[in-house]
Protein backbone atom coordinates (compact mmCIF):
# COMPACT_ATOMS: atom_id res chain seq x y z
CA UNK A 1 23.75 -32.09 -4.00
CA UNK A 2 20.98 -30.43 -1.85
CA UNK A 3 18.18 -32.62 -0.74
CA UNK A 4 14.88 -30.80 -2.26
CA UNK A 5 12.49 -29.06 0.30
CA UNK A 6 9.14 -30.72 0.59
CA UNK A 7 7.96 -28.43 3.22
CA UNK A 8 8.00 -25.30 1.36
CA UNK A 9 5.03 -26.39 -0.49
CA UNK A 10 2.35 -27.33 2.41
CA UNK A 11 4.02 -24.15 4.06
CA UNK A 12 2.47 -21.46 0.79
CA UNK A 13 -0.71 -23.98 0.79
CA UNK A 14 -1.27 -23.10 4.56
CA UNK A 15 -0.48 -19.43 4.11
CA UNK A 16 -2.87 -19.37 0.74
CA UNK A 17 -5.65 -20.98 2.90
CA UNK A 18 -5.15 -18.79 5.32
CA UNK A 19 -5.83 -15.82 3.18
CA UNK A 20 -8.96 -17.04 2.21
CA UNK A 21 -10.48 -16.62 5.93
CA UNK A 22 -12.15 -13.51 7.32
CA UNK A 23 -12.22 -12.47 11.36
CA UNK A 24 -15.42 -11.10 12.63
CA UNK A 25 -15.99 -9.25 15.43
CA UNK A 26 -19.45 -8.97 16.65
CA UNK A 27 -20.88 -6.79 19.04
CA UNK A 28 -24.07 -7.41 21.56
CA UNK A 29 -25.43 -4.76 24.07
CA UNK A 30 -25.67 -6.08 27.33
CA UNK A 31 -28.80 -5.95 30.07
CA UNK A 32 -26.29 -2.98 31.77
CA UNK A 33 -25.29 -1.00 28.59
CA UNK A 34 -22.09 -2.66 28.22
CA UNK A 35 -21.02 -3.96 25.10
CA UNK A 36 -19.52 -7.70 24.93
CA UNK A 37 -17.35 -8.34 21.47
CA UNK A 38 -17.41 -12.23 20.15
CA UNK A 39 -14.34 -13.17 17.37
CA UNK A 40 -14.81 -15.92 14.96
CA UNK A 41 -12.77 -16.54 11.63
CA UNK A 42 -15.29 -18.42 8.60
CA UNK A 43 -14.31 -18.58 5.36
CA UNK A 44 -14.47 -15.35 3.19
CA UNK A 45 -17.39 -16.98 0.92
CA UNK A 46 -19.41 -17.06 4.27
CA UNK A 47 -19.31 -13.87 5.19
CA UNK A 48 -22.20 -12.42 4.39
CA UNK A 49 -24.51 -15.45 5.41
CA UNK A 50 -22.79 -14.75 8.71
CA UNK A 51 -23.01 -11.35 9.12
CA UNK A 52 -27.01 -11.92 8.57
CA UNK A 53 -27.17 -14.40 10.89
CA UNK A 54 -25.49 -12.30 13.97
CA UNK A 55 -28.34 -9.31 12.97
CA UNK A 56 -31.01 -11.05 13.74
């Protein structure tokens, strides 16, 4: 008999937590008229709150 696979499960939790993230990229103009890009990953029900925050 096989021995049942308890990893499988935490592996699709991970995964399904993982899909509920979103990666923004945010840009800011430097003193020189270069651009510098910042990454950060919140969760997709922050969003928005985050994307207001970074325009002001």
């Amino acid at each position: 008999m096989a021995k049942k696979q308890t990893f499988g499960d935490k592996v699709r939790k991970q995964r399904e937590a993982g899909k509920s993230m979103a990666k923004l990229v945010i840009a800011e103009k430097k003193a020189n008229g270069q651009y510098s890009f910042k990454q950060k990953i919140v969760h997709v029900d922050d969003v928005q709150a985050e994307l207001k925050a970074a325009r002001n």
